[in-house]
PDB file of N, CA and C in Angstrom:
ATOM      1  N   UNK A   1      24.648 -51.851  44.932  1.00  0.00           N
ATOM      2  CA  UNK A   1      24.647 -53.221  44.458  1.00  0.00           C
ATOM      3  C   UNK A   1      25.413 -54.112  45.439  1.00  0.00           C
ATOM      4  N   UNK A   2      24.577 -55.436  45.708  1.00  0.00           N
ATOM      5  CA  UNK A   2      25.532 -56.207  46.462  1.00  0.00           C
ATOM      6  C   UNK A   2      26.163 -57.357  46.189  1.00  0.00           C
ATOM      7  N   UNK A   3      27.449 -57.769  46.376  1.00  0.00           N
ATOM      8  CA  UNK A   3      28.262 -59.058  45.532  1.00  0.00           C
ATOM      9  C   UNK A   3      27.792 -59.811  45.800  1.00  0.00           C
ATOM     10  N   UNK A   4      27.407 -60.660  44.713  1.00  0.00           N
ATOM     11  CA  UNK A   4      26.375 -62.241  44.885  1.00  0.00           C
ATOM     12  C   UNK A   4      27.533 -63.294  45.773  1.00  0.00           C
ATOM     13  N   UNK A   5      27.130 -63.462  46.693  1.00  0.00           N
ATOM     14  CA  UNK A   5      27.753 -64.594  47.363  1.00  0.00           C
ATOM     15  C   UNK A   5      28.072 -66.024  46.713  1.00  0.00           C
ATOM     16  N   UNK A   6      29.334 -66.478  47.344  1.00  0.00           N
ATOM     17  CA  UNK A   6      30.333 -67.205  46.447  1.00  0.00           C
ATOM     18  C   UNK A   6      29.470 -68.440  46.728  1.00  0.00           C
ATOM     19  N   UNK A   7      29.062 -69.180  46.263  1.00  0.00           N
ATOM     20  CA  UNK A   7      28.859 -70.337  45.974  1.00  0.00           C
ATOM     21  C   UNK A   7      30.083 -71.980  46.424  1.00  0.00           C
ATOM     22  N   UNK A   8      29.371 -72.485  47.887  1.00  0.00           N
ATOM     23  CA  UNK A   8      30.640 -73.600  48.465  1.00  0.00           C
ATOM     24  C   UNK A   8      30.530 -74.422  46.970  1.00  0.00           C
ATOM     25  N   UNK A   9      31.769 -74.965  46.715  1.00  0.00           N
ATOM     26  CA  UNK A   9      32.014 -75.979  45.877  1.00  0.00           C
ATOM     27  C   UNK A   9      31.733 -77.405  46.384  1.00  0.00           C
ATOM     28  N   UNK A  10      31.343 -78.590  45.884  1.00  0.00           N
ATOM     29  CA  UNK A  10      31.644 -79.383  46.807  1.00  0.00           C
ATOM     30  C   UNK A  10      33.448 -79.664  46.996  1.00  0.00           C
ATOM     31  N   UNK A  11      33.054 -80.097  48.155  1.00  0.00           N
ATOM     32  CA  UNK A  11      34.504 -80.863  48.897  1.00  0.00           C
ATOM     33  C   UNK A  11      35.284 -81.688  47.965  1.00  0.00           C
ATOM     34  N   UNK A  12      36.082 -81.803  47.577  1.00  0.00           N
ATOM     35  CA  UNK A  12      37.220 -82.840  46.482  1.00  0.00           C
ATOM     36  C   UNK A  12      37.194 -83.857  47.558  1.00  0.00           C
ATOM     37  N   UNK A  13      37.126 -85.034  46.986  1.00  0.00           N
ATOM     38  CA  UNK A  13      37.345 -86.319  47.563  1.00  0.00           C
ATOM     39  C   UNK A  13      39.126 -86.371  47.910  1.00  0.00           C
ATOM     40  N   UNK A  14      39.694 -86.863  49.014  1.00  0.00           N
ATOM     41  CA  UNK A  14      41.435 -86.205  49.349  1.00  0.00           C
ATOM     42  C   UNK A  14      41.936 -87.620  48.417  1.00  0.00           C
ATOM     43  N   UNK A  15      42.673 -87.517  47.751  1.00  0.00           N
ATOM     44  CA  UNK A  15      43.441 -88.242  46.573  1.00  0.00           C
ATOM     45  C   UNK A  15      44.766 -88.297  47.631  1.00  0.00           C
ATOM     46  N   UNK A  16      44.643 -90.248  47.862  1.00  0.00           N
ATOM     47  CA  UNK A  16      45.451 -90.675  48.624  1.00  0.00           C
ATOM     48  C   UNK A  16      46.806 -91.684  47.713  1.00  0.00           C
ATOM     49  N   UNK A  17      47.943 -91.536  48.283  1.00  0.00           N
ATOM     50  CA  UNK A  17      49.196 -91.423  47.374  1.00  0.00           C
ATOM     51  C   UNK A  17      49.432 -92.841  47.310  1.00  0.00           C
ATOM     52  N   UNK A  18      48.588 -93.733  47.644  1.00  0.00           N
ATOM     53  CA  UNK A  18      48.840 -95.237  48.049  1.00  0.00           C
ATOM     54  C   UNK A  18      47.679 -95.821  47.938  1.00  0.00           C
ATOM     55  N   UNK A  19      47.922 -97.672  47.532  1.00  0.00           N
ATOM     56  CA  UNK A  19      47.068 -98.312  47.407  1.00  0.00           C
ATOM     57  C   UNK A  19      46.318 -98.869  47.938  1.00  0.00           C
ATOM     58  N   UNK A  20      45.268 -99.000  48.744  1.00  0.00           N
ATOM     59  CA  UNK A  20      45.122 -99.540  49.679  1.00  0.00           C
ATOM     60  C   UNK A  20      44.459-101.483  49.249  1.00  0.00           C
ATOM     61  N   UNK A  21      43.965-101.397  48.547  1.00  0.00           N
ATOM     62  CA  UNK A  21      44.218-102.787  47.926  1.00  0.00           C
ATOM     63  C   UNK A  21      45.355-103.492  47.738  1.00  0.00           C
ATOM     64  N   UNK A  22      46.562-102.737  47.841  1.00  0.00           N
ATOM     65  CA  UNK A  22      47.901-103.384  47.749  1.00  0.00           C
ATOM     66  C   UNK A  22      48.169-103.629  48.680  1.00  0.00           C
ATOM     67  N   UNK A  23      47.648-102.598  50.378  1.00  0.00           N
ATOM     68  CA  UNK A  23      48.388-103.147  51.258  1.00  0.00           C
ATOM     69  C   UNK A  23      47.522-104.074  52.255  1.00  0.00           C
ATOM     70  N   UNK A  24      45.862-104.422  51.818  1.00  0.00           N
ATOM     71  CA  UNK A  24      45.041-105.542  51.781  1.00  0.00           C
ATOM     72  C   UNK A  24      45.551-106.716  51.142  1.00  0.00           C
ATOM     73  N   UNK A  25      46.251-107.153  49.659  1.00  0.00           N
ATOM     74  CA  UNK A  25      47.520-108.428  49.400  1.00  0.00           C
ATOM     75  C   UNK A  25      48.087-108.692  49.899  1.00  0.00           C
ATOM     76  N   UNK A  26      48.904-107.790  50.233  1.00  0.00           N
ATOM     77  CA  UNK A  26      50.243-107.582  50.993  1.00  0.00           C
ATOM     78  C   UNK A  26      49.902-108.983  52.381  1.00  0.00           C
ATOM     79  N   UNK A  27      49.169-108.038  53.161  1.00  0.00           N
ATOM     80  CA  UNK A  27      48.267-108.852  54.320  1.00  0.00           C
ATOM     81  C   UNK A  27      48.294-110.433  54.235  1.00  0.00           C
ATOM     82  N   UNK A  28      47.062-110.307  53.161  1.00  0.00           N
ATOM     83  CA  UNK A  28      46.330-111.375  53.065  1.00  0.00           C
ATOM     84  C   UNK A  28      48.062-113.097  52.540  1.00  0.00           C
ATOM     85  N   UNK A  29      48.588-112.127  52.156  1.00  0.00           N
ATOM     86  CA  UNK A  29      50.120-112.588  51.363  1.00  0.00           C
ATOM     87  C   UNK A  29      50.834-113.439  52.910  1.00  0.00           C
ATOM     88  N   UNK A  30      50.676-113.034  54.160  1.00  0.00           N
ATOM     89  CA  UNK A  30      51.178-113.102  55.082  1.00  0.00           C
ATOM     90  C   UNK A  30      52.301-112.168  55.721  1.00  0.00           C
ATOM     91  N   UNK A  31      52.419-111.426  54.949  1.00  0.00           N
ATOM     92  CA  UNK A  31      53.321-110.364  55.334  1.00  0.00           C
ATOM     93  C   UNK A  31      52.913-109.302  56.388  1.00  0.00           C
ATOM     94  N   UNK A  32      54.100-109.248  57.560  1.00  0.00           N
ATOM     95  CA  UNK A  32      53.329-108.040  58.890  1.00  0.00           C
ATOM     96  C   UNK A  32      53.447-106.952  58.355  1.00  0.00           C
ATOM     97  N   UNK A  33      52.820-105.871  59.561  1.00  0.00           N
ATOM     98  CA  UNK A  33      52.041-104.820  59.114  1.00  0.00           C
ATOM     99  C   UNK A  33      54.075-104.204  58.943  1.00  0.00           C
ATOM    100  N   UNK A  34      54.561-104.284  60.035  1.00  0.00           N
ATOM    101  CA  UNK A  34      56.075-103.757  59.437  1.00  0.00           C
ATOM    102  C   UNK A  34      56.672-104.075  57.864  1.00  0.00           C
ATOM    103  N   UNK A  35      56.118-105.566  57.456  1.00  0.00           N
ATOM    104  CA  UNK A  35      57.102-105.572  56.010  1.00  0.00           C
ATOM    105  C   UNK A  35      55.681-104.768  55.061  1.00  0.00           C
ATOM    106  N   UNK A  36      54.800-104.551  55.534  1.00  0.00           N
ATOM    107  CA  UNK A  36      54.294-103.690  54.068  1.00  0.00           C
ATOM    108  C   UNK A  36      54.586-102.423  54.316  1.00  0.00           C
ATOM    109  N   UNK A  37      55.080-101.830  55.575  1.00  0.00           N
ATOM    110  CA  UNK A  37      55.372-100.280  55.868  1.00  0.00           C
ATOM    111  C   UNK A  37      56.427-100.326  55.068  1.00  0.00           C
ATOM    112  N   UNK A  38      57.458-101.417  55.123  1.00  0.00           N
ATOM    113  CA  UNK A  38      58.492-101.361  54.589  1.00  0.00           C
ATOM    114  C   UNK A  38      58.523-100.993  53.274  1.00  0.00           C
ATOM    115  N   UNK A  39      57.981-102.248  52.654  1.00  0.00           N
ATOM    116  CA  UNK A  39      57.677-102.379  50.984  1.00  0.00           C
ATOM    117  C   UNK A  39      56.907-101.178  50.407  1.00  0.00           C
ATOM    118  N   UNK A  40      56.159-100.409  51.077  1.00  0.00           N
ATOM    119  CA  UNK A  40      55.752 -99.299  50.753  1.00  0.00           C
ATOM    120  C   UNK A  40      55.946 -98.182  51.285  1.00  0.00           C
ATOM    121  N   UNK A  41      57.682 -97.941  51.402  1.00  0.00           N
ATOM    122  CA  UNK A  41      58.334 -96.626  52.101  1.00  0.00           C
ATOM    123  C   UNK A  41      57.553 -95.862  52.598  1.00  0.00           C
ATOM    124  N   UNK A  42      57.013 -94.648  51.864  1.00  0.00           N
ATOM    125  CA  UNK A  42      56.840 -93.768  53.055  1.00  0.00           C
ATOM    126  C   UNK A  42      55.711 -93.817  54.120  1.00  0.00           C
ATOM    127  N   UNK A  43      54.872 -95.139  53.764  1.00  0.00           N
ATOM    128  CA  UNK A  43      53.873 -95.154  54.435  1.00  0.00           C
ATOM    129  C   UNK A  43      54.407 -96.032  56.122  1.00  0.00           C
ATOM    130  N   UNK A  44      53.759 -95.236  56.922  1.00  0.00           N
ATOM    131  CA  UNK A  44      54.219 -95.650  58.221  1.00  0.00           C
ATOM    132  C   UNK A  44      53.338 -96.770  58.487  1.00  0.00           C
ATOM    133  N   UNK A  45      53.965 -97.782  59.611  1.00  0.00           N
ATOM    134  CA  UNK A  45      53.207 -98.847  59.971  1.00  0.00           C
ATOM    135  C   UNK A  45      51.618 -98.539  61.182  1.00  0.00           C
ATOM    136  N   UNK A  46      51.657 -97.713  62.196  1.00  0.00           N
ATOM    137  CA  UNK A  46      50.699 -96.877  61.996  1.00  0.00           C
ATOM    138  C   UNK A  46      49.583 -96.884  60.764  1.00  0.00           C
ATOM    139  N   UNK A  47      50.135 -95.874  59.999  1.00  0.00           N
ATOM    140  CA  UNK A  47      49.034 -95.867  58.545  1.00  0.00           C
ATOM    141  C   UNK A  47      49.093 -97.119  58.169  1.00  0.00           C
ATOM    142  N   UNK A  48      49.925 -97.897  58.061  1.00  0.00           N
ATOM    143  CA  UNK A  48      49.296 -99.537  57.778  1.00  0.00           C
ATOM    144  C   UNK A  48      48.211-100.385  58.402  1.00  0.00           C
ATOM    145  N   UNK A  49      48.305-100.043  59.799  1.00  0.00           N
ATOM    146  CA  UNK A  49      47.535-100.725  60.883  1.00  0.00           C
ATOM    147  C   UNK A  49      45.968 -99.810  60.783  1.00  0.00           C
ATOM    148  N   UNK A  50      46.132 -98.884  60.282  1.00  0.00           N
ATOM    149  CA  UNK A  50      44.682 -97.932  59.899  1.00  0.00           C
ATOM    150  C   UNK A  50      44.140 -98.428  59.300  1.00  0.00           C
ATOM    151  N   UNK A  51      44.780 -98.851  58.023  1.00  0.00           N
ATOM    152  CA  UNK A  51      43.805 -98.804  56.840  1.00  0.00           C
ATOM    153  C   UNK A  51      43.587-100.347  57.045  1.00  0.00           C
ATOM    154  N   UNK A  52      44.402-101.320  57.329  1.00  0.00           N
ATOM    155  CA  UNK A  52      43.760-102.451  58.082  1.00  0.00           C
ATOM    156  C   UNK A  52      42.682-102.541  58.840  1.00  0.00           C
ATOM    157  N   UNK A  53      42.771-101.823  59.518  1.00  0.00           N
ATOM    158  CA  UNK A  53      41.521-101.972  60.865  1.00  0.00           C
ATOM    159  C   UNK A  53      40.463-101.201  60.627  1.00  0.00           C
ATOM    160  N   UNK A  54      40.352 -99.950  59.801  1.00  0.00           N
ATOM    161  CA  UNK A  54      39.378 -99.566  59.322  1.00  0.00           C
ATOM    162  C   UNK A  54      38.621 -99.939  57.788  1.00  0.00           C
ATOM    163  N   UNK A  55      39.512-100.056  56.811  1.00  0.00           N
ATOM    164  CA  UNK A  55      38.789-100.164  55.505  1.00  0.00           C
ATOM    165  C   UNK A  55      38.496-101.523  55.351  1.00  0.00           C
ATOM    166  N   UNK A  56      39.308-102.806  55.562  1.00  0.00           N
ATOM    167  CA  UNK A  56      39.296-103.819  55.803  1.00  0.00           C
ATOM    168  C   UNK A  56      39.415-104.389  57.158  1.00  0.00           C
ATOM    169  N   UNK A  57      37.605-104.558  57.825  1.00  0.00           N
ATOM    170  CA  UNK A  57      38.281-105.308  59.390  1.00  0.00           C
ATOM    171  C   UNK A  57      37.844-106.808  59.332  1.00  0.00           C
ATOM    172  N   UNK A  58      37.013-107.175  58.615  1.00  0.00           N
ATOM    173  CA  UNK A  58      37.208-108.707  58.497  1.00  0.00           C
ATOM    174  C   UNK A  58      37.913-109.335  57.943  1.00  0.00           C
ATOM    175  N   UNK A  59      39.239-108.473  57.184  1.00  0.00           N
ATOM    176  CA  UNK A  59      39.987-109.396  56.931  1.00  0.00           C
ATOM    177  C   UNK A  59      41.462-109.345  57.307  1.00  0.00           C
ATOM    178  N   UNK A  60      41.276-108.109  58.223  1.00  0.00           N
ATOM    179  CA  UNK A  60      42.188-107.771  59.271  1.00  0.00           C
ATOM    180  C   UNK A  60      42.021-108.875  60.414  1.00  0.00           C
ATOM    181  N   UNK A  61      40.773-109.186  60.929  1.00  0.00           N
ATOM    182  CA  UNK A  61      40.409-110.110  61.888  1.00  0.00           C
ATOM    183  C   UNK A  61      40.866-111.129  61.530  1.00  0.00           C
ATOM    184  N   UNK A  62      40.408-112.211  60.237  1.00  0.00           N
ATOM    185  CA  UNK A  62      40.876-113.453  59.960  1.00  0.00           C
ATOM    186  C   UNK A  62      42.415-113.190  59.939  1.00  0.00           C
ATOM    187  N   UNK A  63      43.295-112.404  59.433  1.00  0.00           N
ATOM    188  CA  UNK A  63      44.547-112.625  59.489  1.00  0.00           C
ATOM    189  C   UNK A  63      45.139-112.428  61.041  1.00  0.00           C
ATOM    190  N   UNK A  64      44.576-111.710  61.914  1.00  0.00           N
ATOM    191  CA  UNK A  64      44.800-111.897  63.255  1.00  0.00           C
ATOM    192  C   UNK A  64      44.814-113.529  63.625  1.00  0.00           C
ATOM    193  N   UNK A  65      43.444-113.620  63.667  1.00  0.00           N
ATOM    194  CA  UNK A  65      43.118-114.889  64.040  1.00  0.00           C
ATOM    195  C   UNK A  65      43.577-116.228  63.718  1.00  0.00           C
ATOM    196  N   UNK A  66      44.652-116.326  62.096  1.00  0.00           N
ATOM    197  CA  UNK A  66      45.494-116.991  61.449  1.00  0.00           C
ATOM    198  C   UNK A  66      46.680-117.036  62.047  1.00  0.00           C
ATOM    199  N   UNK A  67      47.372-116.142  62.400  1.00  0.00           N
ATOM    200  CA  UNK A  67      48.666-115.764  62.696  1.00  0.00           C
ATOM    201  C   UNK A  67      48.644-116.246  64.555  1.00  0.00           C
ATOM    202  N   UNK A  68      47.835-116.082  65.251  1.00  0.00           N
ATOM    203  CA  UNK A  68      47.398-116.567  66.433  1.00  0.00           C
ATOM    204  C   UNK A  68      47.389-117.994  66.847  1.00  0.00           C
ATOM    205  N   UNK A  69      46.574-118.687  65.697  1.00  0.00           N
ATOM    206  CA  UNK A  69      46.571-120.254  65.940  1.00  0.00           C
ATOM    207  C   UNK A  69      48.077-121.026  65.312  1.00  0.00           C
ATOM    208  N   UNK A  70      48.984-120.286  64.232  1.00  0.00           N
ATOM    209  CA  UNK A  70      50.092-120.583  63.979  1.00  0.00           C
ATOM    210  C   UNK A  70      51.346-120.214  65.289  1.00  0.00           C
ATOM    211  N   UNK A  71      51.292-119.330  65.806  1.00  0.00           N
ATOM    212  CA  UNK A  71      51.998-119.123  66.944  1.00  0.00           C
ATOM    213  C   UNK A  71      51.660-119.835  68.304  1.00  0.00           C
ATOM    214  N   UNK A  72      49.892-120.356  68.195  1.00  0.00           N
ATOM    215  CA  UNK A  72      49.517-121.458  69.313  1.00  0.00           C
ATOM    216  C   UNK A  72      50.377-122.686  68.766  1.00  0.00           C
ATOM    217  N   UNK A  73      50.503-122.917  67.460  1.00  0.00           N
ATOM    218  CA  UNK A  73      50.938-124.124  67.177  1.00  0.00           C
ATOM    219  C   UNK A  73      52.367-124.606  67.328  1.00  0.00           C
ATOM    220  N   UNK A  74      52.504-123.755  66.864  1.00  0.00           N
ATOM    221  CA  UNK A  74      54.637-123.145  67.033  1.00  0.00           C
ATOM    222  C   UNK A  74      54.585-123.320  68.562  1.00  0.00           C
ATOM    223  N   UNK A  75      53.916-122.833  69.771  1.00  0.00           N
ATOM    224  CA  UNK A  75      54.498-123.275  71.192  1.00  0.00           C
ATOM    225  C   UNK A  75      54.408-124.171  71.126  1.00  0.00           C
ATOM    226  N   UNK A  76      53.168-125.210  70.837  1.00  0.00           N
ATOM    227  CA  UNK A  76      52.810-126.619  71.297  1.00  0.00           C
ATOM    228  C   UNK A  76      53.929-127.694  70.783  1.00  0.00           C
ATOM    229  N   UNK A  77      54.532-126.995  69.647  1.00  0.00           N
ATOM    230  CA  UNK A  77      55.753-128.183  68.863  1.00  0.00           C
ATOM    231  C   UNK A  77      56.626-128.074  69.691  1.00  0.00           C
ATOM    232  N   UNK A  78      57.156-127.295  70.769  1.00  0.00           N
ATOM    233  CA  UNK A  78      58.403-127.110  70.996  1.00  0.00           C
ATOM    234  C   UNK A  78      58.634-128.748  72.597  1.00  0.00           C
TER     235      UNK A  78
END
């Protein structure tokens, strides 16, 4: 007799310890990618700048592109 072969399970979806909609607010809030690493300890700014640039990139872009014309503006006052 031969043992019926095990049957793959599917894959578990990986259950991530953080919000990523929170740190899309956070963003959109004006806060840099350092104060949401912050506000959300163990997550590194790295993993902040990920899930920015990958799960959300258009609105990673507009907040680039916000923060850009405020710092064009900030030289021009001086």
């Amino acid at each position: 007799m031969s043992k019926p072969k095990a049957t793959k399970s599917e894959p578990k979806a990986r259950k991530v310890k953080y919000d990523p909609e929170r740190i899309l607010e956070l963003w959109e809030k004006g806060k840099s990618i350092r104060e949401i690493a912050e506000a959300m300890k163990p997550i590194s700014r790295v993993f902040v700048h990920r899930v920015l640039s990958l799960k959300f990139p258009k609105q990673y872009k507009a907040g680039q592109d916000t923060r850009a014309a405020a710092r064009e503006a900030a030289r021009g006052a001086k």
